[in-house]
Protein backbone atom coordinates (compact mmCIF):
# COMPACT_ATOMS: atom_id res chain seq x y z
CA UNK A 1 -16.85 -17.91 -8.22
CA UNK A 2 -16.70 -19.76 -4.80
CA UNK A 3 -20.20 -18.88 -4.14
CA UNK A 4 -21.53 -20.17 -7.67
CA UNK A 5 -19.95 -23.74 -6.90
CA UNK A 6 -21.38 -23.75 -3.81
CA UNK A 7 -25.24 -23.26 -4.53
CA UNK A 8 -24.89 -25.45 -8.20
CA UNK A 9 -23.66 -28.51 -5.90
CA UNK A 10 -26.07 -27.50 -3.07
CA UNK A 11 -29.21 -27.44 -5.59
CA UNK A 12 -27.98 -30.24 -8.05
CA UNK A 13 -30.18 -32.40 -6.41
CA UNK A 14 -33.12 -33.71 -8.92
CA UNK A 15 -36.91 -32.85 -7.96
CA UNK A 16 -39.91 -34.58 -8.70
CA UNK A 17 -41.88 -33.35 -11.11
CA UNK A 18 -43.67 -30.10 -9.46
CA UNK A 19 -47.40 -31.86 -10.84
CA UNK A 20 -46.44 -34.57 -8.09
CA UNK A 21 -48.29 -33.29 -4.64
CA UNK A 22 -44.97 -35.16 -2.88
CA UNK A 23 -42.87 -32.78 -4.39
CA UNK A 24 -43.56 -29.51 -2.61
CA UNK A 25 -41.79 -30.32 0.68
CA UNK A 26 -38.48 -31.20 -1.81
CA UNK A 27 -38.72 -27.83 -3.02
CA UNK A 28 -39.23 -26.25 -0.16
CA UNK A 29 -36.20 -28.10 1.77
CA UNK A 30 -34.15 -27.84 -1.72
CA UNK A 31 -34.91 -23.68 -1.40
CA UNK A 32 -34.16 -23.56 2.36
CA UNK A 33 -30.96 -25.54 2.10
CA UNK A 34 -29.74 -23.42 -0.89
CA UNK A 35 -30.23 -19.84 0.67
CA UNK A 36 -28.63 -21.16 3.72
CA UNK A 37 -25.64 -21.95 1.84
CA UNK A 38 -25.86 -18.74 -0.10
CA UNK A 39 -25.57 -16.48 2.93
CA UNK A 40 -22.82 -18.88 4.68
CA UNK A 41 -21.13 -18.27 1.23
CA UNK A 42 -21.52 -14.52 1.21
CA UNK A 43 -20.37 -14.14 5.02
CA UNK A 44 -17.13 -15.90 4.48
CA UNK A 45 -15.69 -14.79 1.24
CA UNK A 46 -14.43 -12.20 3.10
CA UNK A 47 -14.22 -10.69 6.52
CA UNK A 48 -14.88 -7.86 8.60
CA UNK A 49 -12.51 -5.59 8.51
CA UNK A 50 -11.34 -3.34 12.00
CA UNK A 51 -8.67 -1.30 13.36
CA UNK A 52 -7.44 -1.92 16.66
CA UNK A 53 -4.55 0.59 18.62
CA UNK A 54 -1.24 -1.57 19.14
CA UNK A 55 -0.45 1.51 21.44
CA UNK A 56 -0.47 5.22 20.99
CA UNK A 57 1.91 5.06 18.05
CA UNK A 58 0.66 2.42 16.02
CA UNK A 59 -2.66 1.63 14.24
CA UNK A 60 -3.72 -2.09 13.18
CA UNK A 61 -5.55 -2.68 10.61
CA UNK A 62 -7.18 -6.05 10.28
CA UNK A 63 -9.21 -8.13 7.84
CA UNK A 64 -11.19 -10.36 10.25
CA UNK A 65 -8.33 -11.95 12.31
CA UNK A 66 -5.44 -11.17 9.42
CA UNK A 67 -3.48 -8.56 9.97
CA UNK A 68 -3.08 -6.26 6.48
CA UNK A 69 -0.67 -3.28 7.93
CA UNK A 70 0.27 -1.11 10.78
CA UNK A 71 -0.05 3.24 10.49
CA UNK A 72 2.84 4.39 12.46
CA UNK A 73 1.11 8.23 13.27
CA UNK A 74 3.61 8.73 16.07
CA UNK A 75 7.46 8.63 16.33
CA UNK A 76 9.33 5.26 15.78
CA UNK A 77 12.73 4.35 17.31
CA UNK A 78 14.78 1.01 16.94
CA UNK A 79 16.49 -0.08 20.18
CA UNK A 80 20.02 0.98 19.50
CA UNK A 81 19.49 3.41 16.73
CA UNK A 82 20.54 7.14 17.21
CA UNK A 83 17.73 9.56 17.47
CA UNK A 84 17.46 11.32 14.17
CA UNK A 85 16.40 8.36 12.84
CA UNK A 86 12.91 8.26 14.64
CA UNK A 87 10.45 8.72 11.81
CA UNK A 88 6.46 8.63 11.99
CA UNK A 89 3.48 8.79 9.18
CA UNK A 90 4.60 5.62 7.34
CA UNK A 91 3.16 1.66 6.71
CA UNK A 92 5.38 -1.21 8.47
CA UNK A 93 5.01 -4.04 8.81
CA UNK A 94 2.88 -4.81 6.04
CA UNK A 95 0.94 -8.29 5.36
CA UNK A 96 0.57 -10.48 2.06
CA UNK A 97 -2.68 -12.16 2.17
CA UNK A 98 -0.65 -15.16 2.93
CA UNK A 99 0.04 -13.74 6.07
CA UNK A 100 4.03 -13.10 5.63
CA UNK A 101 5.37 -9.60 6.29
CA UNK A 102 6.90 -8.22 2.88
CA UNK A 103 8.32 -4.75 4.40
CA UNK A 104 11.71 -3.94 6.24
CA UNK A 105 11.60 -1.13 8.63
CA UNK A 106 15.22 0.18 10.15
CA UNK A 107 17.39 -2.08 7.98
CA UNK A 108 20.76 -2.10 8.46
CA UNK A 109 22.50 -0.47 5.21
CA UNK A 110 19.66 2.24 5.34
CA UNK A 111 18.05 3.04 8.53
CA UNK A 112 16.34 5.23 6.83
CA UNK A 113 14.47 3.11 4.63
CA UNK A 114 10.48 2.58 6.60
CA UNK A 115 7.83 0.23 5.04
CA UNK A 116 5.72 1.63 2.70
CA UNK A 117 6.38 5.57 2.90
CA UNK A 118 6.56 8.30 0.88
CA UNK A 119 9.30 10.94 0.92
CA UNK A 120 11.58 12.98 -1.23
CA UNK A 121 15.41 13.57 -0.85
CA UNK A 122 15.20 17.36 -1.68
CA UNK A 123 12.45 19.58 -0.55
CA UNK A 124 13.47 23.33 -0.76
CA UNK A 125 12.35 25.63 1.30
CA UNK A 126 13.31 29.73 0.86
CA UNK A 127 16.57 28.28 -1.30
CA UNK A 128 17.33 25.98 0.93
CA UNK A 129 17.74 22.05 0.37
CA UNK A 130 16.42 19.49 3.17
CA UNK A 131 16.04 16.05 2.90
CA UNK A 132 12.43 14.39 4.21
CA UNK A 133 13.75 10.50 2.58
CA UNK A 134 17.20 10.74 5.09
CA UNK A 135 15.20 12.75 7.71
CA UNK A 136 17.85 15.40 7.73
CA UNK A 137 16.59 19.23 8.77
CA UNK A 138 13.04 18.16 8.05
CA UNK A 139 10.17 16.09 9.41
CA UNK A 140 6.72 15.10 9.22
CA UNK A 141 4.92 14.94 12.31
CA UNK A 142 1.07 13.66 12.65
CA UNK A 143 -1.56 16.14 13.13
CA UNK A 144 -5.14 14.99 12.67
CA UNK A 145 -6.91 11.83 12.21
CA UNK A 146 -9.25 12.60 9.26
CA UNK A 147 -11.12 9.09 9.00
CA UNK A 148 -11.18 5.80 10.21
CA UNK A 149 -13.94 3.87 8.82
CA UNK A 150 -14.34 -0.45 8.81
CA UNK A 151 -16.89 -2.73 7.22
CA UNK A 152 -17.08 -5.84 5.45
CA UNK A 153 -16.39 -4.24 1.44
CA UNK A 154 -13.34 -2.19 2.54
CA UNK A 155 -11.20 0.59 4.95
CA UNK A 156 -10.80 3.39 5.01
CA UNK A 157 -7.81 5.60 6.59
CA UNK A 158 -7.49 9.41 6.23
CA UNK A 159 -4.66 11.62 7.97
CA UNK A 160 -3.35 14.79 8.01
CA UNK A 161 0.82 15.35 8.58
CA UNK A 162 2.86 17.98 8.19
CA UNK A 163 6.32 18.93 7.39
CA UNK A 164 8.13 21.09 9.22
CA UNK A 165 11.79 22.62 9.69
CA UNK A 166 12.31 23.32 13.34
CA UNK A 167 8.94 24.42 14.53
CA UNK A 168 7.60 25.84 11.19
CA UNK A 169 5.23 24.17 9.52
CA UNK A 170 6.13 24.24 5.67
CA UNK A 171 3.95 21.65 3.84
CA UNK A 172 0.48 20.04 4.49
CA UNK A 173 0.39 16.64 3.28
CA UNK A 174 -3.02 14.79 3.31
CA UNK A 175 -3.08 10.68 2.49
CA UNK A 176 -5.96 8.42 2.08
CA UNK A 177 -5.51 5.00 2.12
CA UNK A 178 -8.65 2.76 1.26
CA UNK A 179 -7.71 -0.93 2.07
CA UNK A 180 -9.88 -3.59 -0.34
CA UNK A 181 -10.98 -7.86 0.49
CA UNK A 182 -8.05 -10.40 -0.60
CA UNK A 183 -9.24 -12.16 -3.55
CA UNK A 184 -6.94 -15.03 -5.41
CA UNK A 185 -4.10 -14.35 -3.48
CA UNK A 186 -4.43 -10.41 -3.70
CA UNK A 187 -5.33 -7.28 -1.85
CA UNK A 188 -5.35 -3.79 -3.25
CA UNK A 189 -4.64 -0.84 -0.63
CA UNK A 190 -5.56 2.39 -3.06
CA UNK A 191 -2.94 5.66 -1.85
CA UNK A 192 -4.01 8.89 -2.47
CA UNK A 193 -1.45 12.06 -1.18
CA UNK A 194 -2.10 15.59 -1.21
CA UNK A 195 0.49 17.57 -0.70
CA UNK A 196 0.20 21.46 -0.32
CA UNK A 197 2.40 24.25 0.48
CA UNK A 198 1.84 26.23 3.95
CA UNK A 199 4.52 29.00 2.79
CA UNK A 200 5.76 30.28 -0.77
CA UNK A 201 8.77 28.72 -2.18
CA UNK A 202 8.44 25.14 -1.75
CA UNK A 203 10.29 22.91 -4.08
CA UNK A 204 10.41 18.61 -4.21
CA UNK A 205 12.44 17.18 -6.32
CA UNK A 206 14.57 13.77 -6.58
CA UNK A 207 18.37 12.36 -5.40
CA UNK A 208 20.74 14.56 -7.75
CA UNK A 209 23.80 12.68 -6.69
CA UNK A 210 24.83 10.58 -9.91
CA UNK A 211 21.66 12.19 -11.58
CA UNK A 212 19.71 9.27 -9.77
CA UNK A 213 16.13 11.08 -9.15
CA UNK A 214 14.62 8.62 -6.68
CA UNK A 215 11.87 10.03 -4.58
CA UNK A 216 8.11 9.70 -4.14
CA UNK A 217 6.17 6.62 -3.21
CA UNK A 218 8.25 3.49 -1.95
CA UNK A 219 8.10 0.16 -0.71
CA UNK A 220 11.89 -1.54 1.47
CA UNK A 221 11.07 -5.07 1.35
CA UNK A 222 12.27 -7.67 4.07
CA UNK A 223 14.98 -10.35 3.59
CA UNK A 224 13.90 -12.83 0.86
CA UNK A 225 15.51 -15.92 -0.72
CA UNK A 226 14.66 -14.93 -3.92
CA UNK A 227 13.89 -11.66 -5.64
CA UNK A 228 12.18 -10.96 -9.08
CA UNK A 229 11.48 -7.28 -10.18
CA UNK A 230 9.32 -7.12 -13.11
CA UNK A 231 7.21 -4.40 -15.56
CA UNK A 232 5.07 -4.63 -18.11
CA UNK A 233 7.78 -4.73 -20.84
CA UNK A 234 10.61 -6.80 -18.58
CA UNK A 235 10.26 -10.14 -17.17
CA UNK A 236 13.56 -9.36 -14.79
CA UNK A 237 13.92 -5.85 -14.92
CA UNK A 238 17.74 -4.50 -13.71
CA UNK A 239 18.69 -2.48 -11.16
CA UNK A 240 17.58 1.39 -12.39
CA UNK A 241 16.66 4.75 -11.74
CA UNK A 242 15.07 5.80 -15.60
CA UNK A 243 12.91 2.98 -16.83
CA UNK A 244 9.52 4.50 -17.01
CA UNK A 245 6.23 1.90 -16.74
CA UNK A 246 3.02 2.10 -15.96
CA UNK A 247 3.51 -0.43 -13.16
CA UNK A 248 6.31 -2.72 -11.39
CA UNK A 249 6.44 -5.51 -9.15
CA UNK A 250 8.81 -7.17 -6.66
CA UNK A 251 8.40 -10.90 -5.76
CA UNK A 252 10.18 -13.49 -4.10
CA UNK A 253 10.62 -15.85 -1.34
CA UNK A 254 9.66 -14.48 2.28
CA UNK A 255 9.93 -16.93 5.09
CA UNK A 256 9.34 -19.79 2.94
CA UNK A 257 6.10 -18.62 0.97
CA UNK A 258 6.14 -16.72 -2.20
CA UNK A 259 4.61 -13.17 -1.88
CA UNK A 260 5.61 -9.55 -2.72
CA UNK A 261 4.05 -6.36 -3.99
CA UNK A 262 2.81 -4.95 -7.46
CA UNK A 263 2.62 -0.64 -7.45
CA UNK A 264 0.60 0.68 -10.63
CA UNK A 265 0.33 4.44 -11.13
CA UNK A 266 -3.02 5.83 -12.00
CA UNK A 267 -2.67 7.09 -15.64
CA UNK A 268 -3.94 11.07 -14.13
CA UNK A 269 -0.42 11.71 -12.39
CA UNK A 270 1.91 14.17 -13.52
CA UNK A 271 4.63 12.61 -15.85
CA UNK A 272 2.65 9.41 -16.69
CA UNK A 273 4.19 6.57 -16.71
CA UNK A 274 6.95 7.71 -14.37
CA UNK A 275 10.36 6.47 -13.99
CA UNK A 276 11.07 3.99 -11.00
CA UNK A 277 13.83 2.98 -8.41
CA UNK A 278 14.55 -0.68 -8.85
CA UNK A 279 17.07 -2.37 -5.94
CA UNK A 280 16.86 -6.47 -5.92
CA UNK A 281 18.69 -5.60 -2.51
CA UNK A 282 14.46 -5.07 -1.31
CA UNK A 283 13.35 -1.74 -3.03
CA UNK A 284 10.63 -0.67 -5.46
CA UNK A 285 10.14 3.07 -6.01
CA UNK A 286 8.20 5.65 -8.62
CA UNK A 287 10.15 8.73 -9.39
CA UNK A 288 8.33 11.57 -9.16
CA UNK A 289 9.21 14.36 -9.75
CA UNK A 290 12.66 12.79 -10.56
CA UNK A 291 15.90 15.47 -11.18
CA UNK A 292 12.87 18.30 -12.65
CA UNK A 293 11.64 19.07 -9.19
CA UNK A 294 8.07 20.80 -9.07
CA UNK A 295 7.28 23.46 -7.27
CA UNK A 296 4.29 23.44 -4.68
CA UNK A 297 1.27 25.89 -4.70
CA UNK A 298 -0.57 27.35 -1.47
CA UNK A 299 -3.85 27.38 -3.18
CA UNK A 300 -4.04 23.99 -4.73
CA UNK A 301 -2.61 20.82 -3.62
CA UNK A 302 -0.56 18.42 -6.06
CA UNK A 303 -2.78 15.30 -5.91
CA UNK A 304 -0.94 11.77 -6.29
CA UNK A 305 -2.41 8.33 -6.44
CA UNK A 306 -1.54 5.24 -6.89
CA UNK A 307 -2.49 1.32 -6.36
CA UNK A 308 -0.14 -1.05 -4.29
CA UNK A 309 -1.29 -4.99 -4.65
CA UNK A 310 0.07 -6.89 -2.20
CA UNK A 311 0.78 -10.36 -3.37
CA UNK A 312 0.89 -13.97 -2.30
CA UNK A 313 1.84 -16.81 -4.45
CA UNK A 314 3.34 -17.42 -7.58
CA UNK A 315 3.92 -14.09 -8.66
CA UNK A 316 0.93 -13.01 -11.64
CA UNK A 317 2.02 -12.95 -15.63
CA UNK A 318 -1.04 -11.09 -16.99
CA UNK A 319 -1.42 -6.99 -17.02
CA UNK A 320 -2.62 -5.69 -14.26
């Protein structure tokens, strides 16, 4: 769009008429100043992206000079906070294109809560219940880098974690995260986790206290001014654990700039459209596999994706 207005004002300019010997050089300077402006166009409608090491925790990704989101692949501690809260393998902070940070990592009424992560509440191994989304009696822990690749079109981010209970490895989980150009005010970051089981008799399922089900891929906002959660069938959607959409958004005022973040479920997942978690305290959430549980296989790996927009501005009314 930008590039269009750019060349039509750059080449409005009339010509004589080409049977006029006097107008060759006009074309020619006409031509040279349009396909300078069409490259200056095409190198800054969007960056380069690159990741840069904040330290040997903590992976940056950038789009030119604006920061998108930081990996945490190693272990995370908060000054003051007890030890079995130290978590790794999760996004925080993360940017809107704006530039304001939407996610909470640490907060206070749920230290537990990290960023963008992804983690379930009961995870069974041989009968027994553990808890990867309080980080009691199970953790992930970072094992490979898988891929790390930059250029100007996208990014792309592949790891390997496991989970384990004590020493013993019990699940592989494998997440992709391909990180796209801001355009109008949004970015897309496209999540794709593998989980697979490393020993028989491995179970997920949701929170069954009050029959809530929450668990899977979720986003703890920061502090905000305002806070609007909406789907595709509710402008101001309640606080819930069972309304299933295809998609939901949280929005509101960060720092004094409008922004928030939009999570759509590709139509292929199990359970389509899935239930969510809605908090206006800061927290959007899909359900899966909610109070059913599923059981995970050694030889093939459950595959989840989804799409997280990350927006700044007024918050968008159309279907994503």
């Amino acid at each position: 769009m930008g590039r269009a207005t750019i060349t039509s004002v750059a080449c409005s300019r009339p010509l004589r008429q080409a049977t006029d010997p006097r107008s060759v050089p006009d074309m020619k300077a006409a031509f040279l100043r349009c396909l300078i402006l069409l490259v200056l166009a095409h190198t800054t409608l969007h960056a380069q992206f690159r990741f840069r090491d904040l330290d040997e925790k903590s992976l940056e990704l950038l789009d030119g000079d604006a920061p998108v989101f930081v990996y945490n692949r190693g272990m995370i501690l908060k000054e003051g906070v007890r030890q079995d809260r130290a978590r790794c393998c999760y996004l925080s902070p993360v940017y809107a294109p704006n530039g304001v940070v939407i996610t909470d990592d640490f907060p206070r009424e749920e230290l537990h809560h990290r960023g963008i992560f992804w983690a379930w509440p009961v995870v069974k191994v041989d009968g027994q219940a553990y808890d990867l989304w309080r980080l009691t009696g199970i953790h992930a822990r970072p094992v490979r880098l898988l891929s790390k690749r930059a250029d100007k079109d996208k990014a792309i981010l592949g790891v390997e974690n496991r989970w384990f209970v004590g020493d013993r490895a019990v699940v592989q989980e494998r997440v992709e995260i391909v990180a796209h150009p801001a355009r109008s005010g949004q970015r897309d970051l496209d999540f794709t986790i593998r989980l697979r089981a490393l020993v028989n008799g491995i179970e997920i399922a949701g929170e069954p206290e009050q029959h809530k089900g929450y668990g899977g891929l979720g986003i703890r906002f920061a502090r905000r001014k305002t806070t609007v959660l909406r789907t595709q069938d509710n402008e101001d959607a309640p606080d819930s654990d069972s309304i299933p959409a295809p998609w939901a958004q949280l929005t509101g005022n960060f720092e004094g700039k409008e922004a928030g973040a939009r999570i759509t479920i590709d139509p292929a997942n199990p359970g389509f459209p899935n239930p969510w978690c809605f908090r206006h305290y800061g927290f959007l959430g899909v359900n899966y596999p909610g109070l059913a549980g599923v059981r995970l296989s050694k030889a093939k790996a459950l595959v989840l994706k989804y799409r997280i927009t990350l927006l700044a501005g007024a918050p968008p009314t159309a279907t994503p």
